[in-house]
PDB file of N, CA and C in Angstrom:
ATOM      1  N   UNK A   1     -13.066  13.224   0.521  1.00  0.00           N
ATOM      2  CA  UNK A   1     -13.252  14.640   0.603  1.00  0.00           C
ATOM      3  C   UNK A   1     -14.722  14.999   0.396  1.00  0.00           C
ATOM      4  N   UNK A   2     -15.368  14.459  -0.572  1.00  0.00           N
ATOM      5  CA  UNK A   2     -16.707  14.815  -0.790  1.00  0.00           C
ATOM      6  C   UNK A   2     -17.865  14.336   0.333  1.00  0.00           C
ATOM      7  N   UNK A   3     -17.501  13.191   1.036  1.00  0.00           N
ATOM      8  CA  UNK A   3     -18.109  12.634   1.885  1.00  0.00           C
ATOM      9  C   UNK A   3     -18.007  13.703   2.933  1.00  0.00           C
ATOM     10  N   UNK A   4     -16.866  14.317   3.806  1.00  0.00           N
ATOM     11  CA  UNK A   4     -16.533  15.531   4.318  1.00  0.00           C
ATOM     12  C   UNK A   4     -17.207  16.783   4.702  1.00  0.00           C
ATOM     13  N   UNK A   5     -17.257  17.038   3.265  1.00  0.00           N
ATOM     14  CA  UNK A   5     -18.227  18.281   2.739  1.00  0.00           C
ATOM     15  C   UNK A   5     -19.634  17.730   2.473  1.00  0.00           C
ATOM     16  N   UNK A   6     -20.229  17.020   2.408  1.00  0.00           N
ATOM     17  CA  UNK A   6     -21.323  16.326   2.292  1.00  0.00           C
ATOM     18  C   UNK A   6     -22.096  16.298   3.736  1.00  0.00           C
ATOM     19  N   UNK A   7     -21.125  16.082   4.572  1.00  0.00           N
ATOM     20  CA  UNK A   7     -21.472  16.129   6.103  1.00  0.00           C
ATOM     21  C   UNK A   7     -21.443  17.421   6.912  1.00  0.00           C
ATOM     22  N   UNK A   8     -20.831  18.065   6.349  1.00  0.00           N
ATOM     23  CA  UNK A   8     -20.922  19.629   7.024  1.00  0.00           C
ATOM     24  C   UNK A   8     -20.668  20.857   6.278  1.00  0.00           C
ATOM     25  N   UNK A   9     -22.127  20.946   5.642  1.00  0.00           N
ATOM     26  CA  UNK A   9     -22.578  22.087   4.645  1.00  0.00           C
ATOM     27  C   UNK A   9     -22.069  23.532   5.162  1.00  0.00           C
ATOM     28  N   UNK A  10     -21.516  24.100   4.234  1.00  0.00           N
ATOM     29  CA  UNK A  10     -20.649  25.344   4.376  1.00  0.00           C
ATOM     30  C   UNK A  10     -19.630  25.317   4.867  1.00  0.00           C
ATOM     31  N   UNK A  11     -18.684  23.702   4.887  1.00  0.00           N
ATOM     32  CA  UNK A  11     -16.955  24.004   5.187  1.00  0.00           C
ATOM     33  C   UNK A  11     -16.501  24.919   3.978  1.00  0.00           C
ATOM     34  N   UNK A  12     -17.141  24.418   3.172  1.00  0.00           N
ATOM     35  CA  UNK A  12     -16.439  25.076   1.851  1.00  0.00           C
ATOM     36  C   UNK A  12     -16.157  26.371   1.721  1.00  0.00           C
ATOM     37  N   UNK A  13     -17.177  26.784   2.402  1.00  0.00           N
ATOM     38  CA  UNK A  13     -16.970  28.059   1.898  1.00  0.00           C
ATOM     39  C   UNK A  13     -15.915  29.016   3.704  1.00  0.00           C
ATOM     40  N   UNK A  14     -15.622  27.581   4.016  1.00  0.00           N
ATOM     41  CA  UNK A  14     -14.812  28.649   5.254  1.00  0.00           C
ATOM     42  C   UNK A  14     -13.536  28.938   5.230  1.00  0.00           C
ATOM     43  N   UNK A  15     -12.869  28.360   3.928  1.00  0.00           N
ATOM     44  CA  UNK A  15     -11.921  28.566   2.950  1.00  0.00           C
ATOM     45  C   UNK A  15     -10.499  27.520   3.611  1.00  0.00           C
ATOM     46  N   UNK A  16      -8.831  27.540   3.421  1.00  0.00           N
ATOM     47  CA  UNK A  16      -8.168  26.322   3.398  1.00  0.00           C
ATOM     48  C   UNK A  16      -8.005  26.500   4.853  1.00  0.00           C
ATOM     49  N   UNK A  17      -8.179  27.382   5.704  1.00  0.00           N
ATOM     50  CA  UNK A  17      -7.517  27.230   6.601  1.00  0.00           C
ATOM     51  C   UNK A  17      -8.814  27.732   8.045  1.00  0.00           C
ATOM     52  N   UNK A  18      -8.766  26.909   8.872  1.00  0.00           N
ATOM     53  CA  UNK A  18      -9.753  27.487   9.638  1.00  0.00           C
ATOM     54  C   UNK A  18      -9.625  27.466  11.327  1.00  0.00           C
ATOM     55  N   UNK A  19     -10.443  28.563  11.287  1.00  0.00           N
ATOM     56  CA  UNK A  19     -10.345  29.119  13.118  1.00  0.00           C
ATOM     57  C   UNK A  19     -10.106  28.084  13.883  1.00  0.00           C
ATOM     58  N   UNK A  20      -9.110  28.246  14.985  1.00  0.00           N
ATOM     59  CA  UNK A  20      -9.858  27.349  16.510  1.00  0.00           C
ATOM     60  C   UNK A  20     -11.265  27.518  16.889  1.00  0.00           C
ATOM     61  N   UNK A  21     -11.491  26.266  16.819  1.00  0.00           N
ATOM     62  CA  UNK A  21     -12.960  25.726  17.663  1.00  0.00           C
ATOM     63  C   UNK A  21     -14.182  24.815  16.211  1.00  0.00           C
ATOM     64  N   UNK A  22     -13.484  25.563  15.419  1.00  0.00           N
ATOM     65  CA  UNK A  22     -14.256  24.697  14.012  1.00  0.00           C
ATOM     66  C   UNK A  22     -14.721  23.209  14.409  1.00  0.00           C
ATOM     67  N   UNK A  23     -16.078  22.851  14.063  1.00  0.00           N
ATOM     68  CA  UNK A  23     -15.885  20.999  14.729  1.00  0.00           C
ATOM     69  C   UNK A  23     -16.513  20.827  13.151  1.00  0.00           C
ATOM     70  N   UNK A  24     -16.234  19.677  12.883  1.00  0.00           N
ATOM     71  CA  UNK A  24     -15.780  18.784  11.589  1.00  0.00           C
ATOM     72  C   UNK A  24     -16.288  17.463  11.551  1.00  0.00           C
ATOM     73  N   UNK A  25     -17.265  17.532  11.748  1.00  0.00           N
ATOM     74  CA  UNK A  25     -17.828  15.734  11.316  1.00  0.00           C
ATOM     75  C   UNK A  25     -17.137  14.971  10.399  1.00  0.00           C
ATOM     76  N   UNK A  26     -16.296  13.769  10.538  1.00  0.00           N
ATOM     77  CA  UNK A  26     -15.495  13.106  10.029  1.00  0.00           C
ATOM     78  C   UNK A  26     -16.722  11.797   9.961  1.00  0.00           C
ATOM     79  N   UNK A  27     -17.364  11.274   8.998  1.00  0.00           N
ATOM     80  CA  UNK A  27     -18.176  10.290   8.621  1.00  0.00           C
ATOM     81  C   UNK A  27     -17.051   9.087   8.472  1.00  0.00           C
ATOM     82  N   UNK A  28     -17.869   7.954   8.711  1.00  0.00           N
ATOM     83  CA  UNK A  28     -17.179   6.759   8.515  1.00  0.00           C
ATOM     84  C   UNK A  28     -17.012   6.749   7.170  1.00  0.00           C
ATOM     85  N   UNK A  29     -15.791   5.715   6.457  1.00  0.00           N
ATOM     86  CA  UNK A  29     -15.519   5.474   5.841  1.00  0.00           C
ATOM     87  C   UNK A  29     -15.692   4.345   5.072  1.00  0.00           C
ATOM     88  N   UNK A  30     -16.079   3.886   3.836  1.00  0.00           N
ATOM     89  CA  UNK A  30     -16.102   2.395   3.387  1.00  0.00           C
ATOM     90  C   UNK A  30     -15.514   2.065   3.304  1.00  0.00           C
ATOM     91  N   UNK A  31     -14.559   0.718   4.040  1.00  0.00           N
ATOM     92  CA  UNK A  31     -13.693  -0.299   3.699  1.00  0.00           C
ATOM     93  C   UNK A  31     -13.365  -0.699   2.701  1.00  0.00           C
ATOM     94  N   UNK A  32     -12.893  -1.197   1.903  1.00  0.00           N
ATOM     95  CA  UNK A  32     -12.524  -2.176   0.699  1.00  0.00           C
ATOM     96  C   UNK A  32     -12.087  -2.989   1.067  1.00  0.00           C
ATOM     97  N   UNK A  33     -12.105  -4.330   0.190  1.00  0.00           N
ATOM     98  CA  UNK A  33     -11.661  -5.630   0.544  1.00  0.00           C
ATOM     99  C   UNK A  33     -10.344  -5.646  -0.244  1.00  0.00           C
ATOM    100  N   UNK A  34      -9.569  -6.241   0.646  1.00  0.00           N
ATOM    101  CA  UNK A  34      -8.239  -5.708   0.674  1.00  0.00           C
ATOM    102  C   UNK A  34      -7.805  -6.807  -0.766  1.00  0.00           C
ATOM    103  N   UNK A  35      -6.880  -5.919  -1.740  1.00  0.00           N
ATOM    104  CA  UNK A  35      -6.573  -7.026  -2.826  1.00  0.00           C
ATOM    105  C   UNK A  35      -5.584  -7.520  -2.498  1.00  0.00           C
ATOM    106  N   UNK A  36      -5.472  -9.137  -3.490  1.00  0.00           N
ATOM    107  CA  UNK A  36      -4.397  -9.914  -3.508  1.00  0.00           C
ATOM    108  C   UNK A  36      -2.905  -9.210  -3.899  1.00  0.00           C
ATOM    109  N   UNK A  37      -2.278 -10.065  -3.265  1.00  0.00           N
ATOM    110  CA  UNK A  37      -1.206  -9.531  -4.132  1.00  0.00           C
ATOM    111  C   UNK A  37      -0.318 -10.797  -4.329  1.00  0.00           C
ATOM    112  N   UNK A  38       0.425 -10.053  -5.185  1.00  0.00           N
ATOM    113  CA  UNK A  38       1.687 -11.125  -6.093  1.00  0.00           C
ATOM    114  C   UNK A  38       3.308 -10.790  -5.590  1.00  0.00           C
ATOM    115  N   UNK A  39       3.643 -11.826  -5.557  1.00  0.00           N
ATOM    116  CA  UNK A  39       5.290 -11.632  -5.606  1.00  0.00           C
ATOM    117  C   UNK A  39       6.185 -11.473  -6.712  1.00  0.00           C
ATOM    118  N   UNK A  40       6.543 -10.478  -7.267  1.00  0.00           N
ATOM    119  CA  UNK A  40       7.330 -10.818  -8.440  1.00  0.00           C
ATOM    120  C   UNK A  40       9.047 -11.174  -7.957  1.00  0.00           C
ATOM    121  N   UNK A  41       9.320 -11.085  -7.272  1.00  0.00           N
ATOM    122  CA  UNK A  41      11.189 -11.488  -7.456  1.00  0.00           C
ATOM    123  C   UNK A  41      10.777 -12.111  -5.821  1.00  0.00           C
ATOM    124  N   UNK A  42      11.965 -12.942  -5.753  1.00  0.00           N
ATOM    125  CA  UNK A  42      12.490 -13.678  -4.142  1.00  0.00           C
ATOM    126  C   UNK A  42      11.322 -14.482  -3.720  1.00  0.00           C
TER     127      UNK A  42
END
């Protein structure tokens, strides 16, 4: 979310719900390295 708003100064203030035609820079995201996992039963 902060990354979001970080990228396109004054969504915030265009409040929860917004007009047709609004464009929205969606920034890439950082990956994580995916954790192990465990089996507990079967």
């Amino acid at each position: 979310m902060e990354a979001v708003l970080a990228a396109n100064p004054g969504l915030g203030a265009l409040g929860a719900v917004l007009n047709a035609g609004v464009r929205i820079l969606l920034p890439d995201l950082e990956t994580s390295t995916p954790m192990e996992t465990a089996q507990l039963w079967g």
